[in-house]
PDB file of N, CA and C in Angstrom:
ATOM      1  N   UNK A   1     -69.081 -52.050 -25.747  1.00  0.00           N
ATOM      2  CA  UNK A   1     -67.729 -52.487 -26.062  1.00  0.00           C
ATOM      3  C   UNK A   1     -66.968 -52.760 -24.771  1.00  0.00           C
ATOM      4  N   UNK A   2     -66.104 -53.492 -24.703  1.00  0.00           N
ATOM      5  CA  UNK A   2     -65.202 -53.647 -23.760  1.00  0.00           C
ATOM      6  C   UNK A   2     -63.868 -53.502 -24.199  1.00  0.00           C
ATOM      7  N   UNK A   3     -63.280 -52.970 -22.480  1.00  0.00           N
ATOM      8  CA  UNK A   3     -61.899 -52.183 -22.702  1.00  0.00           C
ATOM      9  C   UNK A   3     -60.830 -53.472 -22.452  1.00  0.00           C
ATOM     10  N   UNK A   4     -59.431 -52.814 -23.075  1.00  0.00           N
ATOM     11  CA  UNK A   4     -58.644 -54.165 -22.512  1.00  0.00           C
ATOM     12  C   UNK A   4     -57.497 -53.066 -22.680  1.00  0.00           C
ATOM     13  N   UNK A   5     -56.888 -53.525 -21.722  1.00  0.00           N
ATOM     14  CA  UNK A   5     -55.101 -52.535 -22.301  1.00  0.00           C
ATOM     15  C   UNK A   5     -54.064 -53.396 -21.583  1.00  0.00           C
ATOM     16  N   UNK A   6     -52.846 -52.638 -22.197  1.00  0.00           N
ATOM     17  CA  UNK A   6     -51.698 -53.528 -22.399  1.00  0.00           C
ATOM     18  C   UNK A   6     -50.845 -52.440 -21.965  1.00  0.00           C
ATOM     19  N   UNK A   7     -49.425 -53.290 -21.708  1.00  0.00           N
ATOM     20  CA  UNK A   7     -48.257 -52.386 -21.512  1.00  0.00           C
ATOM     21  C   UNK A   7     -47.444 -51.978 -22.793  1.00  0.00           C
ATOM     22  N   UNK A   8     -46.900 -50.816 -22.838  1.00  0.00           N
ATOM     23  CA  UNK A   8     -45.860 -50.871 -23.905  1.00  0.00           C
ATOM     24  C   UNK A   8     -44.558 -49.500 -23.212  1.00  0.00           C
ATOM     25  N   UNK A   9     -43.133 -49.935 -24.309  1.00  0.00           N
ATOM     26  CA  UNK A   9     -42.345 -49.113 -23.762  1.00  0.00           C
ATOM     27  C   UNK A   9     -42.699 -47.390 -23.764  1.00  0.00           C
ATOM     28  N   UNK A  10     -42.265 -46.855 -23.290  1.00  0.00           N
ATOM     29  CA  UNK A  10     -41.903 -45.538 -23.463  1.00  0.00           C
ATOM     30  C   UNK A  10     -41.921 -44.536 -24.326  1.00  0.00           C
ATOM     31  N   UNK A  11     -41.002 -45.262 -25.000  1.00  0.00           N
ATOM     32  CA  UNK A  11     -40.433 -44.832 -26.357  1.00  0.00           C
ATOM     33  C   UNK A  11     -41.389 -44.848 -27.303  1.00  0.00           C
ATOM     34  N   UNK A  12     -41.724 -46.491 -27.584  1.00  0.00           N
ATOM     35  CA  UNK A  12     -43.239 -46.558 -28.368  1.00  0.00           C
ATOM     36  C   UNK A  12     -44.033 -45.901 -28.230  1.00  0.00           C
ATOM     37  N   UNK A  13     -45.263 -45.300 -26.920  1.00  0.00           N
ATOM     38  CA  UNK A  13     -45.620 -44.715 -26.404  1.00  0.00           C
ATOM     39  C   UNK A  13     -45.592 -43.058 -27.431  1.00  0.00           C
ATOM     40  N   UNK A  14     -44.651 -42.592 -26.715  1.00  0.00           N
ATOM     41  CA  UNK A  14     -44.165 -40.976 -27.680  1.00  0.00           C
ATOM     42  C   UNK A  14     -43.751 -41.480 -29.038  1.00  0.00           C
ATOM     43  N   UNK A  15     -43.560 -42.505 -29.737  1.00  0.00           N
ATOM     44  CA  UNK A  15     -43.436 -42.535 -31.215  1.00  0.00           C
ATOM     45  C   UNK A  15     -44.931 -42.753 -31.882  1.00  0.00           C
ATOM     46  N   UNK A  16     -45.597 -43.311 -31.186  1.00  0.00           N
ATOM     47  CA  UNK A  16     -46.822 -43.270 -31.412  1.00  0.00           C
ATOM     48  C   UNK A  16     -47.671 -42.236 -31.335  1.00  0.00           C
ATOM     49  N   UNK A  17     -47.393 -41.370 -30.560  1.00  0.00           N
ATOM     50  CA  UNK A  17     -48.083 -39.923 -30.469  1.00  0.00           C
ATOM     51  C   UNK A  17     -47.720 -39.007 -31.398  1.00  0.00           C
ATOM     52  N   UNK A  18     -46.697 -39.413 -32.014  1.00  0.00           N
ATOM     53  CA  UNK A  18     -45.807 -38.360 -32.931  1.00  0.00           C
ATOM     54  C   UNK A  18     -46.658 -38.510 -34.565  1.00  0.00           C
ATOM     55  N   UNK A  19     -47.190 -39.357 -34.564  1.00  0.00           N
ATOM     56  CA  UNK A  19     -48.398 -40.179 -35.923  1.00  0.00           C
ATOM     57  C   UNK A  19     -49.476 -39.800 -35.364  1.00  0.00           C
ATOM     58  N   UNK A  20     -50.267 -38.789 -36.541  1.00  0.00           N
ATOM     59  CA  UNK A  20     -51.593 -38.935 -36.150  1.00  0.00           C
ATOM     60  C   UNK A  20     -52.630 -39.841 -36.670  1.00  0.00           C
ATOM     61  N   UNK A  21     -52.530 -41.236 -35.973  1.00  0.00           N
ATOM     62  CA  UNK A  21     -53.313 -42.325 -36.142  1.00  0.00           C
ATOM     63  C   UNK A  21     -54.072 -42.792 -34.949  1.00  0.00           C
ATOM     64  N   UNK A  22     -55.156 -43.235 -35.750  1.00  0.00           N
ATOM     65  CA  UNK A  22     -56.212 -43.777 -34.036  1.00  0.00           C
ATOM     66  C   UNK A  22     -55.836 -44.781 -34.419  1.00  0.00           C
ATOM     67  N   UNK A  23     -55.315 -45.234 -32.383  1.00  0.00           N
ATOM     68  CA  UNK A  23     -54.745 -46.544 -32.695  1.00  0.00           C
ATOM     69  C   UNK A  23     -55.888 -47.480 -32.213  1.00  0.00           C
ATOM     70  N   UNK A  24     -56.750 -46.481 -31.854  1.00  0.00           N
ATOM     71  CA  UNK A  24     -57.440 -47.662 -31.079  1.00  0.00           C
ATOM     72  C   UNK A  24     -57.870 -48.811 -32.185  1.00  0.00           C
ATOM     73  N   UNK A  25     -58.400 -47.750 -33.639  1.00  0.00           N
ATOM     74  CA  UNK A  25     -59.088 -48.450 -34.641  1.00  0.00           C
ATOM     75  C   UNK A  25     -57.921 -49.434 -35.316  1.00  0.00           C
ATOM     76  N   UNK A  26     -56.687 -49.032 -35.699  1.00  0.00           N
ATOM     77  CA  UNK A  26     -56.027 -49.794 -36.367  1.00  0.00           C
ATOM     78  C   UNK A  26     -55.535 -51.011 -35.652  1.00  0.00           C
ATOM     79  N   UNK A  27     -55.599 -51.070 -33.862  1.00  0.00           N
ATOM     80  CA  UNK A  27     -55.370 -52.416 -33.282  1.00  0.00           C
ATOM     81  C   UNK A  27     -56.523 -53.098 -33.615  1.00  0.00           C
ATOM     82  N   UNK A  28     -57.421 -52.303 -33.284  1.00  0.00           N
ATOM     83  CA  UNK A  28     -58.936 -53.387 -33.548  1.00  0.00           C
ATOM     84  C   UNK A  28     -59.090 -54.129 -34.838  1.00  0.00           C
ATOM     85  N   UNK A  29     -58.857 -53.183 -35.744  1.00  0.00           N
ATOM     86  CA  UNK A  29     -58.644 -53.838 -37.437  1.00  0.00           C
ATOM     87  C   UNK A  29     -57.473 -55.050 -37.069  1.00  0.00           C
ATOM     88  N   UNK A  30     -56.147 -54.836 -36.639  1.00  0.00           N
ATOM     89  CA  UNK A  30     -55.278 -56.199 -36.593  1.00  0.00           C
ATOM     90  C   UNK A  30     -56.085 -56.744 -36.134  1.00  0.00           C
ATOM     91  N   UNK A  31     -56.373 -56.899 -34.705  1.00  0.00           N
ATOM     92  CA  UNK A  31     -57.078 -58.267 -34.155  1.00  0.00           C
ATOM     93  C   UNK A  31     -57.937 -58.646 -34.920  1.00  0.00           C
ATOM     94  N   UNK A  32     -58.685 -57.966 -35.451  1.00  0.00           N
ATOM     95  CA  UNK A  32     -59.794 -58.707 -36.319  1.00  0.00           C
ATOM     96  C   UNK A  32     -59.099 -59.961 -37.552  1.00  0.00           C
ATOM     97  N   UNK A  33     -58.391 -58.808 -37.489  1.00  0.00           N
ATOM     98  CA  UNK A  33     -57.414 -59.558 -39.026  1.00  0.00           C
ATOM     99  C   UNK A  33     -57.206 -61.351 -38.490  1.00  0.00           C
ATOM    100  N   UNK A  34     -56.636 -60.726 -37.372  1.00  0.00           N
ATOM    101  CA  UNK A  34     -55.834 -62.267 -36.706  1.00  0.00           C
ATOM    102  C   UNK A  34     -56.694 -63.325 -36.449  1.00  0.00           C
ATOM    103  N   UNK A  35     -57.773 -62.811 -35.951  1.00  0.00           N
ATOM    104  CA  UNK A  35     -59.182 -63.953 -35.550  1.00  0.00           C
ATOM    105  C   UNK A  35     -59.402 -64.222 -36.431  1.00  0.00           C
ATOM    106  N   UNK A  36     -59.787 -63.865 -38.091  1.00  0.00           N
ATOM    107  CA  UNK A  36     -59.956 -64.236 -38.996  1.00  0.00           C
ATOM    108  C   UNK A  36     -59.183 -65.238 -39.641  1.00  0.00           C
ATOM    109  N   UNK A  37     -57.700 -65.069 -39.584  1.00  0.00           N
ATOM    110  CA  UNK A  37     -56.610 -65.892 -40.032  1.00  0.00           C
ATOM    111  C   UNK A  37     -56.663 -66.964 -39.130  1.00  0.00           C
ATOM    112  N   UNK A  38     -56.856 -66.824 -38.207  1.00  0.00           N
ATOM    113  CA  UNK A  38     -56.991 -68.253 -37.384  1.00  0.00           C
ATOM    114  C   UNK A  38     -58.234 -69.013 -37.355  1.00  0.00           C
ATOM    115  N   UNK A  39     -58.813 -68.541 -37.759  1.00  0.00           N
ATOM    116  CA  UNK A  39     -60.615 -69.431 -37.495  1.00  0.00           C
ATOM    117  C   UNK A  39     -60.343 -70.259 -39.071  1.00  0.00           C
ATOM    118  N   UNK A  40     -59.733 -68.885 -40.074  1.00  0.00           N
ATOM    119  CA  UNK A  40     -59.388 -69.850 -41.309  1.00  0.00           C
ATOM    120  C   UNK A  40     -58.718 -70.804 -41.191  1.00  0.00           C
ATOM    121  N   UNK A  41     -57.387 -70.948 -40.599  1.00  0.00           N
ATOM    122  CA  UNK A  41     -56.583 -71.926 -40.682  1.00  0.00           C
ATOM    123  C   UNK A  41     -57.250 -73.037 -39.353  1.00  0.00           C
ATOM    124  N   UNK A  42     -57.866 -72.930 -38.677  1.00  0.00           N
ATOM    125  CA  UNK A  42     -58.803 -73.529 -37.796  1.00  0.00           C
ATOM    126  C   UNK A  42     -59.241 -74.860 -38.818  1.00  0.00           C
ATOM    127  N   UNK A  43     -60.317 -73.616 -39.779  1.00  0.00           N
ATOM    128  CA  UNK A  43     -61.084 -74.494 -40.444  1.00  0.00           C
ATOM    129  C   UNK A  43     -60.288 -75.530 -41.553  1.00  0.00           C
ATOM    130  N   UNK A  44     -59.508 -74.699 -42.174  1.00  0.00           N
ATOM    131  CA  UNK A  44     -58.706 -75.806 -42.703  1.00  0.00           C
ATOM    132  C   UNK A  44     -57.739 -77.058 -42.292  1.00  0.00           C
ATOM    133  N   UNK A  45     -57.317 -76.943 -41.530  1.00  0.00           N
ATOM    134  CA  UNK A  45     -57.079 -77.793 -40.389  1.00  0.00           C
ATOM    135  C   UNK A  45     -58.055 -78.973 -39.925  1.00  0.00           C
ATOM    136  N   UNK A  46     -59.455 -79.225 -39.485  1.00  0.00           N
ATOM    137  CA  UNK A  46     -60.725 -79.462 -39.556  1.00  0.00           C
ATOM    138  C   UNK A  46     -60.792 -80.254 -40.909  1.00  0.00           C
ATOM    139  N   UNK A  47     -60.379 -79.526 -42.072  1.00  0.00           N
ATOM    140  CA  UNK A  47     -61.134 -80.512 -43.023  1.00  0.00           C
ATOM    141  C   UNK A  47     -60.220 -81.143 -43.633  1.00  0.00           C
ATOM    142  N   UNK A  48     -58.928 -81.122 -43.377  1.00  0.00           N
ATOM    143  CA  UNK A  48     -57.638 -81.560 -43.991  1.00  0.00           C
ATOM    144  C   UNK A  48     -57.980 -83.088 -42.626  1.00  0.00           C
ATOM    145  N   UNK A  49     -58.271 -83.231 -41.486  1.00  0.00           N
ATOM    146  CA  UNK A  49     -58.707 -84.178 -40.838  1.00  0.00           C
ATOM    147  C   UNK A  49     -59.727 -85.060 -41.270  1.00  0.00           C
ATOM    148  N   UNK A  50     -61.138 -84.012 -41.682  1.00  0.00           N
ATOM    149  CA  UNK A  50     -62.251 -85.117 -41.911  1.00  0.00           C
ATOM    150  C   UNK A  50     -61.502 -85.586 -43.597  1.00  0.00           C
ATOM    151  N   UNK A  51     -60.732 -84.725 -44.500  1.00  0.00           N
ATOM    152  CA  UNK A  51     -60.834 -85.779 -45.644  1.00  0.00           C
ATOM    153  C   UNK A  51     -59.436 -87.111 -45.163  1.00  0.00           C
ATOM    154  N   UNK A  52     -58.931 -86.712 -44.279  1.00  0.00           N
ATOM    155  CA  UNK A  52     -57.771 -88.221 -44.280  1.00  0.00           C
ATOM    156  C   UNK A  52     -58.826 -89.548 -43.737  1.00  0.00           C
ATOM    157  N   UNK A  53     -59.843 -89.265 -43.222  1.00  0.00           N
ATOM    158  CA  UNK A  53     -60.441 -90.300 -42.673  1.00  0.00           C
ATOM    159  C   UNK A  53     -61.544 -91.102 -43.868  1.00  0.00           C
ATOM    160  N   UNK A  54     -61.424 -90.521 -45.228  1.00  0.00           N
ATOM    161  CA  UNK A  54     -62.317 -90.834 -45.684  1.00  0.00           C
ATOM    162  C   UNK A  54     -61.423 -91.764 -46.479  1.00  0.00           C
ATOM    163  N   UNK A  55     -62.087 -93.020 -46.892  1.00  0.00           N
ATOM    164  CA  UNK A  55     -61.546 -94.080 -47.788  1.00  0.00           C
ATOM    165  C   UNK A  55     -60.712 -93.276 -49.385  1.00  0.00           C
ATOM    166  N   UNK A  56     -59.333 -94.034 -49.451  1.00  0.00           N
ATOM    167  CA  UNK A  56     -58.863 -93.181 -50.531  1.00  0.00           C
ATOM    168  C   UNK A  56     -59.680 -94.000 -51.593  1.00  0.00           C
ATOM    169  N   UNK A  57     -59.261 -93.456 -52.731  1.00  0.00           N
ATOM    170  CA  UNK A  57     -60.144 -94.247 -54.108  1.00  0.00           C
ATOM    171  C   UNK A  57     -58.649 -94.594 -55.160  1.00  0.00           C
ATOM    172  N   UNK A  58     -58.825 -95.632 -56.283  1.00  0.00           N
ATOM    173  CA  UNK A  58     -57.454 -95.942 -56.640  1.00  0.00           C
ATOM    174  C   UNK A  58     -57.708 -94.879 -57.830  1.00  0.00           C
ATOM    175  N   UNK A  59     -56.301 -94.394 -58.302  1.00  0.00           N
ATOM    176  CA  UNK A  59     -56.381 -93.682 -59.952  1.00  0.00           C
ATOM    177  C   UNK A  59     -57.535 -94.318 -60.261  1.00  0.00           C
ATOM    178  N   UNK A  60     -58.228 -93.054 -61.475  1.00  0.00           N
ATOM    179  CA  UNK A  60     -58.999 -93.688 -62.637  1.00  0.00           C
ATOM    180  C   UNK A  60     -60.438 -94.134 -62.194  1.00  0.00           C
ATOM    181  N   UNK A  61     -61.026 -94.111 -61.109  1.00  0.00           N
ATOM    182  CA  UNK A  61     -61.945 -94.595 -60.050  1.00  0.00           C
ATOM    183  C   UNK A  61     -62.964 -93.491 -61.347  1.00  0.00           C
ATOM    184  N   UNK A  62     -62.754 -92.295 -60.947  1.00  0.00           N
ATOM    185  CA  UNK A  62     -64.286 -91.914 -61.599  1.00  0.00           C
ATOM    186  C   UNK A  62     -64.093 -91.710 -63.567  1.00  0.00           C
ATOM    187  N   UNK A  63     -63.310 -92.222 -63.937  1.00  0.00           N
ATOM    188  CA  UNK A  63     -63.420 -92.707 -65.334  1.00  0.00           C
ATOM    189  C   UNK A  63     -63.655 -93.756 -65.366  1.00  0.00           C
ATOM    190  N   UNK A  64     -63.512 -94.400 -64.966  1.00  0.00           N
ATOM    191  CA  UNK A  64     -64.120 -95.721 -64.553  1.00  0.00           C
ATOM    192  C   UNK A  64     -65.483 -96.032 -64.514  1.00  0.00           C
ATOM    193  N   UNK A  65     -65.876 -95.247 -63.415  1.00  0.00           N
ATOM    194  CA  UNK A  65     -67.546 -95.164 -63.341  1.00  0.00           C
ATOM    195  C   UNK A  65     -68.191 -94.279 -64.852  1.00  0.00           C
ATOM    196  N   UNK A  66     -67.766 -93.255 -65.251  1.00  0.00           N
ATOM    197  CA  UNK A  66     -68.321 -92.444 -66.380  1.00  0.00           C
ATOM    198  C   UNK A  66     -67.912 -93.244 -67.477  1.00  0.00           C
ATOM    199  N   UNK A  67     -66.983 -94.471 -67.639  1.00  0.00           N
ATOM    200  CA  UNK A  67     -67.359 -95.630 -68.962  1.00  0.00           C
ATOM    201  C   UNK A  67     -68.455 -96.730 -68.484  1.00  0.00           C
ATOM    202  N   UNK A  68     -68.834 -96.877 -67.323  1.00  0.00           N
ATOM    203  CA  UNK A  68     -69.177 -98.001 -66.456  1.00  0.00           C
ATOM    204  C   UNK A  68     -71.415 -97.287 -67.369  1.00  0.00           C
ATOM    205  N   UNK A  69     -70.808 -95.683 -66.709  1.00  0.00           N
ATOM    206  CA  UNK A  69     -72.414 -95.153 -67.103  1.00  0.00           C
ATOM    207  C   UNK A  69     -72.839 -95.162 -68.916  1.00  0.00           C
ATOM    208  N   UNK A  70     -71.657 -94.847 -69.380  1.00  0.00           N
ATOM    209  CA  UNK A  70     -71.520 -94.751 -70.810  1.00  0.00           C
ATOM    210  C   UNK A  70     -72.158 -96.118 -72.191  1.00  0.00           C
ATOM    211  N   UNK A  71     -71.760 -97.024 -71.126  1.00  0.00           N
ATOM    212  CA  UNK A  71     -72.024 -98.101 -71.910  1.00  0.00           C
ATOM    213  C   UNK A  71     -73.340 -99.101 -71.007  1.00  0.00           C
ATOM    214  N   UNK A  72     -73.536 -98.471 -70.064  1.00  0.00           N
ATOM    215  CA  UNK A  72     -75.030 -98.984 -69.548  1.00  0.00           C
ATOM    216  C   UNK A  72     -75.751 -98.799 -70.006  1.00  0.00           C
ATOM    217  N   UNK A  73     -75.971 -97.505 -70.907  1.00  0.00           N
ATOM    218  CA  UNK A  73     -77.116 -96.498 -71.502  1.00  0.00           C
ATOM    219  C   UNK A  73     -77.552 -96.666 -72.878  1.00  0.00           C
TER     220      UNK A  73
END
């Protein structure tokens, strides 16, 4: 694992000690959280791009084709 640390006030500091919570685990759980929310919105982002590039189709396009198959048959 690798270490990383940060500054915080004082105050925070001793309010945080006053909770008995490991913070180490519950920062690690946020960040995780956050990488997750962003790789999602990443990806959606990504495909909200590849579908604008794709040819639109007019109303009615695939009823169209499913009477087109209907009466071929």
């Amino acid at each position: 694992m690798e270490v990383i640390s940060l500054r915080i006030p004082k105050d925070l500091k001793k309010a945080m000690k006053e909770i008995e919570i490991n913070w180490s685990d519950e920062i690690r759980r946020f960040i995780e959280a956050k990488i997750r929310e962003y790789r999602r919105k990443r990806a959606l982002e990504e495909i909200d791009t590849m579908l604008s590039t794709l040819p639109r189709v007019e109303k009615g396009t695939a009823r169209n084709y499913v009477r087109e198959d209907r009466e071929g048959n």
